[in-house]
C-alpha atoms as a PDB file:
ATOM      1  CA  UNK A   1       0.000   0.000   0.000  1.00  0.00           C
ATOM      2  CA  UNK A   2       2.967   2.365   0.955  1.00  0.00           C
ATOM      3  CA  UNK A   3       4.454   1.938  -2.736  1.00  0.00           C
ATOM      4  CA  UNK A   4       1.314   2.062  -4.366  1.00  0.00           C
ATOM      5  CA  UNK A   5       0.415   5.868  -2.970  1.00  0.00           C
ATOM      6  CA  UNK A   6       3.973   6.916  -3.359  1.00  0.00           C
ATOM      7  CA  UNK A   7       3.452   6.134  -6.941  1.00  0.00           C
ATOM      8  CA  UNK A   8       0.023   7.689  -7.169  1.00  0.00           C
ATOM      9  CA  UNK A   9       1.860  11.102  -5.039  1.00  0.00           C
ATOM     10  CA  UNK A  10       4.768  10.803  -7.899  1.00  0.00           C
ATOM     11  CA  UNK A  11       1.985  10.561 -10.471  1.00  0.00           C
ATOM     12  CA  UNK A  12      -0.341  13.369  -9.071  1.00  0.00           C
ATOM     13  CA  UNK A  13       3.211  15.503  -8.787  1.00  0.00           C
ATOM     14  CA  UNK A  14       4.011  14.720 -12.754  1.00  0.00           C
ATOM     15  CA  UNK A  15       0.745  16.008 -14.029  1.00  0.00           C
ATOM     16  CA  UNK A  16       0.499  19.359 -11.871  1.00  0.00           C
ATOM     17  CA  UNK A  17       4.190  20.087 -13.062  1.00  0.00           C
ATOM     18  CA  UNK A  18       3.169  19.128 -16.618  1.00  0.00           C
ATOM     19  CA  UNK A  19       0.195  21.259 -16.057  1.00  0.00           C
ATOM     20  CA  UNK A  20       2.069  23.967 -14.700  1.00  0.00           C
ATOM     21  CA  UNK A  21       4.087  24.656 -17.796  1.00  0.00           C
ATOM     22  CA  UNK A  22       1.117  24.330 -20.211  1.00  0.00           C
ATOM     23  CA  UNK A  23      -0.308  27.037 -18.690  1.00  0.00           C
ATOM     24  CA  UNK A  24       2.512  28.896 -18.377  1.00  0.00           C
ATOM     25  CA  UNK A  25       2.876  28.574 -22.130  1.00  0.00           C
ATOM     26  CA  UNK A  26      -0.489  29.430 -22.795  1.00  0.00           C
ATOM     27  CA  UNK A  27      -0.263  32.530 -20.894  1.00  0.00           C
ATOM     28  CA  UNK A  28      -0.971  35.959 -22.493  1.00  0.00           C
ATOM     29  CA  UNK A  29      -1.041  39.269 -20.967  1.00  0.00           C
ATOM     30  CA  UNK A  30      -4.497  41.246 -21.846  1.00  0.00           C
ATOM     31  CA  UNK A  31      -3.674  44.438 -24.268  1.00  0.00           C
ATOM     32  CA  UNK A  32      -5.807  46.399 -21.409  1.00  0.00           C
ATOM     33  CA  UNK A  33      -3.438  45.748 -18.076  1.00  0.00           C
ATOM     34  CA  UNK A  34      -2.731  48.908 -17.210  1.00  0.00           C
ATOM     35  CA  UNK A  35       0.086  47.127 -14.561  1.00  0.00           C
ATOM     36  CA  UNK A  36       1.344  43.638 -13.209  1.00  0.00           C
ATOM     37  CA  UNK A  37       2.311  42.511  -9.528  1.00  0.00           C
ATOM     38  CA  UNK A  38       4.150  39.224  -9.813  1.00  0.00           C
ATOM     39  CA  UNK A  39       6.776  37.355  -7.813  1.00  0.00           C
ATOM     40  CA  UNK A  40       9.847  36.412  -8.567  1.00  0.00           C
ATOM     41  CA  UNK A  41       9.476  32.918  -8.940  1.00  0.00           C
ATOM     42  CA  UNK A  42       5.875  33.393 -11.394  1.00  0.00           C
ATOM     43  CA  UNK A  43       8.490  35.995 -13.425  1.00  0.00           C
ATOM     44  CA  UNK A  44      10.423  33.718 -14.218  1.00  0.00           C
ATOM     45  CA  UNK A  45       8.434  30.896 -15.333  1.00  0.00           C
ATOM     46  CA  UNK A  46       6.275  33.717 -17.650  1.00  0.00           C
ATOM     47  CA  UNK A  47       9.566  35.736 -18.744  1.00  0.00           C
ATOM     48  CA  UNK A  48       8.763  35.193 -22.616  1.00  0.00           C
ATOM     49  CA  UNK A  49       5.379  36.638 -22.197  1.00  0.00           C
ATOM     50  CA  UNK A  50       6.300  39.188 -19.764  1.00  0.00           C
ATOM     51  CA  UNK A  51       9.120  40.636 -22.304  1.00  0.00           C
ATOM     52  CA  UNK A  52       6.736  40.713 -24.869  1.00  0.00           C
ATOM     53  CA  UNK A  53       4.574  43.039 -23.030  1.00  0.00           C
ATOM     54  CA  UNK A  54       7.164  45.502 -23.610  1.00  0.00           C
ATOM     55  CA  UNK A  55       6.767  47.618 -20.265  1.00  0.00           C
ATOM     56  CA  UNK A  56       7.247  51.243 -19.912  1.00  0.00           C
ATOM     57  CA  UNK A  57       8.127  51.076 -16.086  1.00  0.00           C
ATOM     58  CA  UNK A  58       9.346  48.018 -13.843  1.00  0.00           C
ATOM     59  CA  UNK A  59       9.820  48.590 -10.379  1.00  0.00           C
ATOM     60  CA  UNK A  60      11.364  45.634  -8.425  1.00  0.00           C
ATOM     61  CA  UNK A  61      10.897  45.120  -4.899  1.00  0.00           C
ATOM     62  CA  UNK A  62      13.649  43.445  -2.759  1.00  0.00           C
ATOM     63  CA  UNK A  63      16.355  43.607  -5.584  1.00  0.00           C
ATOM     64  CA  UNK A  64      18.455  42.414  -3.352  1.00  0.00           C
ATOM     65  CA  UNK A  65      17.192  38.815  -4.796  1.00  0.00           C
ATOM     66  CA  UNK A  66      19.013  40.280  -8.216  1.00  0.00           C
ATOM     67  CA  UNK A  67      22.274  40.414  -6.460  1.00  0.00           C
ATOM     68  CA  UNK A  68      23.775  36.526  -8.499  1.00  0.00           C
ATOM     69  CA  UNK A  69      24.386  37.749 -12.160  1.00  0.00           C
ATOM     70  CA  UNK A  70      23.961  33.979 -13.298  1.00  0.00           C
ATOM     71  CA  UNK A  71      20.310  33.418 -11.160  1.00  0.00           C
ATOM     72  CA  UNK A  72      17.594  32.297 -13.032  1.00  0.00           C
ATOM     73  CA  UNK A  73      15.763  35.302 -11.581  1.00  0.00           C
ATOM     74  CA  UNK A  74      18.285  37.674 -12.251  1.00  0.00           C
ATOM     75  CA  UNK A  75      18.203  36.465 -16.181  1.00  0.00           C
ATOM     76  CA  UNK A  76      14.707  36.610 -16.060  1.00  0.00           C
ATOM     77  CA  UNK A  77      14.235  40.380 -14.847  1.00  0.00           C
ATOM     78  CA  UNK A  78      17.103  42.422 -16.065  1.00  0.00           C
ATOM     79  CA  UNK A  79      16.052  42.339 -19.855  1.00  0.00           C
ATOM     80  CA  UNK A  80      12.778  43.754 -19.032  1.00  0.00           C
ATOM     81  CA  UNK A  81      14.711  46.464 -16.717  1.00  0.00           C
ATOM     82  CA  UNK A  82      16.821  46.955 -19.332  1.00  0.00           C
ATOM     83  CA  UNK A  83      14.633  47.416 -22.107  1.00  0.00           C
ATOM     84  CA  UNK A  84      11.716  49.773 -19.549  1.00  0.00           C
ATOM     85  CA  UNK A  85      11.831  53.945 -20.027  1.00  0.00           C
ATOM     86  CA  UNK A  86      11.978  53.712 -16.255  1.00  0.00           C
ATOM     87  CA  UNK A  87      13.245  50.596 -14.066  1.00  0.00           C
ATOM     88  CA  UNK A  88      13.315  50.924  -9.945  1.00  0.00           C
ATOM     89  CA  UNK A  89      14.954  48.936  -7.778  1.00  0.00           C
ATOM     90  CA  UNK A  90      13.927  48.708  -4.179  1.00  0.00           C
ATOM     91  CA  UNK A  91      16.072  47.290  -1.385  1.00  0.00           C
ATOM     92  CA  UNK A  92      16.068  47.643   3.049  1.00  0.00           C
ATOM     93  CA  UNK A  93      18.574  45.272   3.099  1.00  0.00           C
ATOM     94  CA  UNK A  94      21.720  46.715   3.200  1.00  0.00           C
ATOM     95  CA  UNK A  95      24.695  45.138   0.732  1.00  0.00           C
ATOM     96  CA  UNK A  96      27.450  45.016   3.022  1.00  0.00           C
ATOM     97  CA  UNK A  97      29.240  41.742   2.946  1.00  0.00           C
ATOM     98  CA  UNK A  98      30.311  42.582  -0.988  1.00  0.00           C
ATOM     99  CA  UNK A  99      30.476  45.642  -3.358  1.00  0.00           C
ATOM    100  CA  UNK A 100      29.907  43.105  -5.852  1.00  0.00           C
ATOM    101  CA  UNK A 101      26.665  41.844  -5.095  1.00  0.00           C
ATOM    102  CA  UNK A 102      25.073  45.875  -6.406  1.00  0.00           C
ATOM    103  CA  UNK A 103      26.907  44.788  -9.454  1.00  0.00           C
ATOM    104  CA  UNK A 104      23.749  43.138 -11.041  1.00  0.00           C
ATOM    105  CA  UNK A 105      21.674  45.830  -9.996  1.00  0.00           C
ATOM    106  CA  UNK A 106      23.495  48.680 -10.775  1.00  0.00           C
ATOM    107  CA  UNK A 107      23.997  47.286 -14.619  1.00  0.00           C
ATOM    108  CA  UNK A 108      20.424  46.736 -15.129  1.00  0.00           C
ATOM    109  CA  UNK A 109      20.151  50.251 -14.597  1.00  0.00           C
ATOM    110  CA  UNK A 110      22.583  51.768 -16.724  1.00  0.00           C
ATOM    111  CA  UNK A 111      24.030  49.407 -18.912  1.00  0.00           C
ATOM    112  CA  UNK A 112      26.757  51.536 -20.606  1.00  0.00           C
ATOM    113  CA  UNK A 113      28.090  52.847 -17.473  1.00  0.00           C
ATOM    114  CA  UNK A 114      29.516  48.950 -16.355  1.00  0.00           C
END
């Protein structure tokens, strides 16, 4: 009996995934949204569709979750901050362990200047 509902968990955990990314794929942002609030984690899973949309602003809250350049969240965000007439990044946690962890976040805003 144990085997036979890990299977059925296993199974049940398959088809929500599988589930998961159809929808995500089938997802299309409404010409009429005037503005988004989305996490993280649903950004990245919708990036395609969220780049498409073409934003004029994108304001990020907690950016200190963009600090790893190589983060699937990072790679996920900073082309729509990059490619926004205005981009804001919002942080109260202080960088103070490393210089380099603004490094992500500073580029997304200005490009050119690193």
């Amino acid at each position: 009996a144990t085997s036979a509902s890990a299977a059925t968990s296993a199974s049940a955990a398959t088809s929500a995934s599988a589930a998961t990314s159809a929808s995500a794929s089938a997802f299309a942002l409404p010409s009429s949204v005037k503005f988004v609030v989305i996490s993280y984690a649903l950004a990245t899973i919708l990036q395609d569709e969220l780049r498409a949309a073409n934003f004029k602003a994108v304001v990020c809250d907690e950016s200190h979750y963009l600090k790893t350049r190589d983060s699937k969240r990072t790679l996920a965000i900073v082309p729509m901050l990059e490619t926004a007439t205005r981009a804001i990044l919002l942080s109260g946690t202080p960088a103070l362990s490393r210089p380099s962890e603004l490094y992500s976040q500073i580029n997304a805003l200005s490009p050119p200047a690193f």
